[in-house]
N, C-alpha and C. Protein backbone atom coordinates (compact mmCIF):
# COMPACT_ATOMS: atom_id res chain seq x y z
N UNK A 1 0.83 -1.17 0.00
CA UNK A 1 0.00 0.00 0.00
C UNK A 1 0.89 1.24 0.00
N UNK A 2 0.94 2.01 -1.35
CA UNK A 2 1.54 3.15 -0.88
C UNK A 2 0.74 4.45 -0.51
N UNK A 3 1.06 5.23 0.66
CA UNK A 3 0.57 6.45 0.69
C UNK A 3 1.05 7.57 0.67
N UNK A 4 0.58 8.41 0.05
CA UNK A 4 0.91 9.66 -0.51
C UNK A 4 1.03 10.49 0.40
N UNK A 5 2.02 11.51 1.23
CA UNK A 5 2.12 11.90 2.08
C UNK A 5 1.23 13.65 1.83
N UNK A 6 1.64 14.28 1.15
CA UNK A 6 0.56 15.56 0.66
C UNK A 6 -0.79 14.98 0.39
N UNK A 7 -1.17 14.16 0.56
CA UNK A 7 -2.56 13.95 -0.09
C UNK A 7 -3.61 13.54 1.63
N UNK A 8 -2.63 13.78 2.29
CA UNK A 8 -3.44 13.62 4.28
C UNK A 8 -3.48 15.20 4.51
N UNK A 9 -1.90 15.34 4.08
CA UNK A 9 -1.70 16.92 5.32
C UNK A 9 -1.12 18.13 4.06
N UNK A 10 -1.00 18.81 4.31
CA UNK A 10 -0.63 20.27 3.64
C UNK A 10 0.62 20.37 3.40
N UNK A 11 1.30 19.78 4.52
CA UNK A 11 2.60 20.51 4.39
C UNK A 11 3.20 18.98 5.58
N UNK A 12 4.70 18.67 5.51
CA UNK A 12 5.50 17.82 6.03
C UNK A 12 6.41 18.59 6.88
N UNK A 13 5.97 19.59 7.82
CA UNK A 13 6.61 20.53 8.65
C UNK A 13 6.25 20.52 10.15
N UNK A 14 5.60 20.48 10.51
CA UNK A 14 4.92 20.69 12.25
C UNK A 14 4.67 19.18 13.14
N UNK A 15 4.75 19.13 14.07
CA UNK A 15 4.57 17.64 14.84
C UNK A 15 3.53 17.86 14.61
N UNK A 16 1.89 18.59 14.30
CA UNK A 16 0.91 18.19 13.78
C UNK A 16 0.29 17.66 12.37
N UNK A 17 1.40 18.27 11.52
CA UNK A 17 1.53 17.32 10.51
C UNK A 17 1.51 15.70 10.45
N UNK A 18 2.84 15.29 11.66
CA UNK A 18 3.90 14.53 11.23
C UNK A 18 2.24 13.03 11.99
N UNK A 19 1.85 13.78 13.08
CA UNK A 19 0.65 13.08 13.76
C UNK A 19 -0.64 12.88 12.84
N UNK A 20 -0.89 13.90 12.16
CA UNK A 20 -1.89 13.16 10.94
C UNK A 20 -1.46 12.05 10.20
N UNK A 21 -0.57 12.34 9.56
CA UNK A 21 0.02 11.27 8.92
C UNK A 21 0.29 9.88 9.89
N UNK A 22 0.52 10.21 10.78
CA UNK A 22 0.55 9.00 11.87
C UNK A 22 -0.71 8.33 11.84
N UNK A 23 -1.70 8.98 12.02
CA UNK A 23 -3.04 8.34 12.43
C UNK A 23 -3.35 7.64 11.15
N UNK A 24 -3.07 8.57 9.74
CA UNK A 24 -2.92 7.74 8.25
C UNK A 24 -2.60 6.26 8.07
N UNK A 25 -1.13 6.04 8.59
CA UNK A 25 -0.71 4.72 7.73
C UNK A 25 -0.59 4.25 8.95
N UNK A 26 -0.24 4.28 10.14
CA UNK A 26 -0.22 3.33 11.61
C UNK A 26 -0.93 2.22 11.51
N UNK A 27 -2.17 2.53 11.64
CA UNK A 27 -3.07 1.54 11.92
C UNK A 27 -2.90 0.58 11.10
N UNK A 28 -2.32 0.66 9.48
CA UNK A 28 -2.26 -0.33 8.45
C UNK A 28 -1.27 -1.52 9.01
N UNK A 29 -0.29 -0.37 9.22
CA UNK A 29 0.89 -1.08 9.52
C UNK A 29 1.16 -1.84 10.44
N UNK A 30 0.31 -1.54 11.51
CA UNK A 30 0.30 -2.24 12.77
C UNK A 30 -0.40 -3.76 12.62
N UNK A 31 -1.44 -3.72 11.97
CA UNK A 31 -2.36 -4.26 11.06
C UNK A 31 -1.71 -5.67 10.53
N UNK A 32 -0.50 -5.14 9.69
CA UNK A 32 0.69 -5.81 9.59
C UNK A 32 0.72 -5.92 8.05
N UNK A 33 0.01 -4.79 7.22
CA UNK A 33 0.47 -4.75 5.94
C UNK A 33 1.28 -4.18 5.99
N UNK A 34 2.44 -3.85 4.86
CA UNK A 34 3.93 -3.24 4.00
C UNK A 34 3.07 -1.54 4.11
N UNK A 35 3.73 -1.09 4.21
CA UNK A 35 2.99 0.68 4.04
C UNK A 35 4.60 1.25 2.86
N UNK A 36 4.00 2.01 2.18
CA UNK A 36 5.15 2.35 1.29
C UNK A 36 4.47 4.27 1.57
N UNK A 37 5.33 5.02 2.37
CA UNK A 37 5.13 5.92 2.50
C UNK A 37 5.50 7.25 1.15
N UNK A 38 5.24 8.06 0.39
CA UNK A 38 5.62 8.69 -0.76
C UNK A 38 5.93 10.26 -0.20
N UNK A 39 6.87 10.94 -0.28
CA UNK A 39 6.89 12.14 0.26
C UNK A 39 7.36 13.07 -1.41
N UNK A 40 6.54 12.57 -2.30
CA UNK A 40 6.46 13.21 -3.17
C UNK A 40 6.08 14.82 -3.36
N UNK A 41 7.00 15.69 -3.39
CA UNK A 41 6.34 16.81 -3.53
C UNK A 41 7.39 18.09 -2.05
N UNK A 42 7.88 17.04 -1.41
CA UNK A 42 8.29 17.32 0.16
C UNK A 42 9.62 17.06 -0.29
N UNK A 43 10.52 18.43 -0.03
CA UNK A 43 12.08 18.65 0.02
C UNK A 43 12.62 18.56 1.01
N UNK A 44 11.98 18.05 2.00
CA UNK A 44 13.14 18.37 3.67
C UNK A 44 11.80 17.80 4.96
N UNK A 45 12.19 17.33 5.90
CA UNK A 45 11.26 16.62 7.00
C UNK A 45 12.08 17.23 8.58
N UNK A 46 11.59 18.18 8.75
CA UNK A 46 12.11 18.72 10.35
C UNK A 46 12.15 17.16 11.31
N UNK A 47 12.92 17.37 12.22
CA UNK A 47 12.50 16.61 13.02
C UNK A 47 11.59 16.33 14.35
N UNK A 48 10.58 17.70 14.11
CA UNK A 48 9.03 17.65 14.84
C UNK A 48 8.27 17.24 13.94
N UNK A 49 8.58 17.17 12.91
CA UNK A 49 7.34 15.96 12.27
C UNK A 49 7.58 14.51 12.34
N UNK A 50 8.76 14.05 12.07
CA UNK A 50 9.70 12.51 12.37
C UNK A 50 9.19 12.01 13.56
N UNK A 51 9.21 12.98 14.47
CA UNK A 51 8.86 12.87 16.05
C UNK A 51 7.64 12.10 16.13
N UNK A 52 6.74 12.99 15.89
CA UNK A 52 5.36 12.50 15.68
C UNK A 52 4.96 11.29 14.72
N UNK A 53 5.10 11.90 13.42
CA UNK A 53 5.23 10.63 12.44
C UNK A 53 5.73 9.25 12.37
N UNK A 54 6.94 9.14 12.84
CA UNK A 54 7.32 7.49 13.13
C UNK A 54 7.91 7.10 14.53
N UNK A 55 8.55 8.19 15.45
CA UNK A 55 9.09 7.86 16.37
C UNK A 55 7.74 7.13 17.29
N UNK A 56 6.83 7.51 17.49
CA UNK A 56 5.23 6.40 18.00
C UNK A 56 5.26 4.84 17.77
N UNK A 57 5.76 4.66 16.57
CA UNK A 57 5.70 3.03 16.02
C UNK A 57 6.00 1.90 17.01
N UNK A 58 7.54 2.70 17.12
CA UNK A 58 8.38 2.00 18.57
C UNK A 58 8.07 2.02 19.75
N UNK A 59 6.81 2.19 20.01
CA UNK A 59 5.61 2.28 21.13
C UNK A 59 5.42 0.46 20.92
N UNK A 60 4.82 0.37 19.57
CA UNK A 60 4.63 -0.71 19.52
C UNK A 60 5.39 -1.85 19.05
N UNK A 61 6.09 -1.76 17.82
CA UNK A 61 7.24 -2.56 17.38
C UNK A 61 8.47 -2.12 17.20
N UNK A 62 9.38 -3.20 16.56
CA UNK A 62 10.82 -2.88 16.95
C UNK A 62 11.09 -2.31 15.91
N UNK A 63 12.11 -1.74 15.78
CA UNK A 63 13.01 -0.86 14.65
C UNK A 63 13.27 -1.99 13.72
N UNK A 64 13.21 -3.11 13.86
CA UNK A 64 13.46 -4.05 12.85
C UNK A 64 12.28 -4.68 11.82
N UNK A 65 10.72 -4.45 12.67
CA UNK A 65 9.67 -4.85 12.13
C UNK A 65 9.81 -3.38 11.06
N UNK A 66 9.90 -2.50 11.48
CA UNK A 66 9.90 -1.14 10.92
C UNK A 66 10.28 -0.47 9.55
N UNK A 67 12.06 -1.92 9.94
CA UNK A 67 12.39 -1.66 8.53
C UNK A 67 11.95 -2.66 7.80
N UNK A 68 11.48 -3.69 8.28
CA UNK A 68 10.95 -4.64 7.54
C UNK A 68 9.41 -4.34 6.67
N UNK A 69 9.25 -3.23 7.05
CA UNK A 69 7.36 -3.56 6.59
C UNK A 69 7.01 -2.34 6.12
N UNK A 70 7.86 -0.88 6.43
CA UNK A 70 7.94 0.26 6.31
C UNK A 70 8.95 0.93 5.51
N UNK A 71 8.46 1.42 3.96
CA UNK A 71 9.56 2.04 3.30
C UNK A 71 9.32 3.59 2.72
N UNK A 72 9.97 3.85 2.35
CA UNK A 72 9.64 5.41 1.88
C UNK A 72 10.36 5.58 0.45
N UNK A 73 9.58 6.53 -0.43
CA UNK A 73 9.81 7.08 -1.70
C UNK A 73 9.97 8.43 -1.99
N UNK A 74 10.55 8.84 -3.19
CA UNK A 74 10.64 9.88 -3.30
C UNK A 74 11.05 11.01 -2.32
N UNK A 75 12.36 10.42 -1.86
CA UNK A 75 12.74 11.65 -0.34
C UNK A 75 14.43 11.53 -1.15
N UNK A 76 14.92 12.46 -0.44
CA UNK A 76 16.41 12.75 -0.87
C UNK A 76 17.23 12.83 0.61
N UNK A 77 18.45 12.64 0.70
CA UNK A 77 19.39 12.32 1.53
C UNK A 77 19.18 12.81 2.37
N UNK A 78 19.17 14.28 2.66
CA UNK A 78 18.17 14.72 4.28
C UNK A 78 16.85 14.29 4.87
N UNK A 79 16.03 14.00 3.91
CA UNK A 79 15.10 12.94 4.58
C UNK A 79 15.52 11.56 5.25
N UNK A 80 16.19 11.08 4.19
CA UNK A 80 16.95 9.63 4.54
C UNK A 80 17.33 10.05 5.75
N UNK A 81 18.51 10.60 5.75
CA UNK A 81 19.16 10.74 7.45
C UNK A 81 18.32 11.13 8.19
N UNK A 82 17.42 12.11 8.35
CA UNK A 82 16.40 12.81 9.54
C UNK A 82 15.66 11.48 9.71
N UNK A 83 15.19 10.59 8.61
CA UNK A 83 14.17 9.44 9.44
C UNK A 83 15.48 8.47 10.05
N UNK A 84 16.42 8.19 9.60
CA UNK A 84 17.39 7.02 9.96
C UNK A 84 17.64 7.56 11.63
N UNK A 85 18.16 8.31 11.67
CA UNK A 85 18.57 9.01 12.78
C UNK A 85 17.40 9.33 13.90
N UNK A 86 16.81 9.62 13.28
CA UNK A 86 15.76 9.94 14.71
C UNK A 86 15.25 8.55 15.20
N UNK A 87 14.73 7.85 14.39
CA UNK A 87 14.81 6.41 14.73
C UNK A 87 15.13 5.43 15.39
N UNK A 88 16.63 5.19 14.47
CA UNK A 88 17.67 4.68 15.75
C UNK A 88 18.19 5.40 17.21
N UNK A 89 18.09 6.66 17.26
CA UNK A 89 18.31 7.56 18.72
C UNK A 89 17.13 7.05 19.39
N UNK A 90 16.14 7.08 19.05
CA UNK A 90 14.96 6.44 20.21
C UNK A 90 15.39 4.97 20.07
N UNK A 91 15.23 4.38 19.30
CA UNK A 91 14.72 3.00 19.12
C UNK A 91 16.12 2.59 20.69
N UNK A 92 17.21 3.25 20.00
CA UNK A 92 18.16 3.28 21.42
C UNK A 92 17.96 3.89 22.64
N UNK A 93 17.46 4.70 22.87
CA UNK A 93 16.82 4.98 24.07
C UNK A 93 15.82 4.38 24.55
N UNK A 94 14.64 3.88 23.87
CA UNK A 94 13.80 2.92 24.67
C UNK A 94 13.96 1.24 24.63
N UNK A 95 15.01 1.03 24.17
CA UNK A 95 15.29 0.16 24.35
C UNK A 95 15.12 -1.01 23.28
N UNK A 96 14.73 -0.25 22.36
CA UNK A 96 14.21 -1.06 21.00
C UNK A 96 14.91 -1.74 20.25
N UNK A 97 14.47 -2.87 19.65
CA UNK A 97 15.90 -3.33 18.65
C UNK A 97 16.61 -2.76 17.80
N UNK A 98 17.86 -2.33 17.69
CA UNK A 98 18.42 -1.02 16.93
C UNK A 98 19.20 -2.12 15.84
């Protein structure tokens, strides 16, 4: 399932963004379908939206189900790092499989 990240929220900037989009594809994923996230259209991802947007997951699964079932498109190397990184810093702090 891919979802289109502009097509929930306005803009890929604010931890209220990053939480719509949360409430978007979570539930799929949790669910335990593949979510293919698209940030088509989106040049850059603060990390108060990351926050909101995926750092929650690891509430429930590990950083490994995460990368297993959860991918992303259309993002460029500062996206890459802002999700890699914020990720693994929690997933290491709560104790998650890193």
């Amino acid at each position: 399932m891919v979802i289109t990240a502009l097509q929930h929220v306005r803009q890929c900037y604010s931890y209220a963004d990053g939480k719509a989009l949360y409430d978007v594809f979570a539930p799929r994923l949790l669910a335990g379908d593949d979510v293919t996230i698209s940030f088509d259209g989106v040049s850059s991802l603060p990390s108060s939206f990351v926050n909101a947007a995926l750092v929650p997951l690891l509430e429930h699964v590990s950083l490994d189900f995460i990368k297993k079932h959860l991918r992303f498109a259309n993002t460029n190397s500062q996206m890459n790092d802002m999700i890699r990184s914020r990720l693994a810093v929690e997933a290491g702090r709560m104790g998650a499989h890193a």
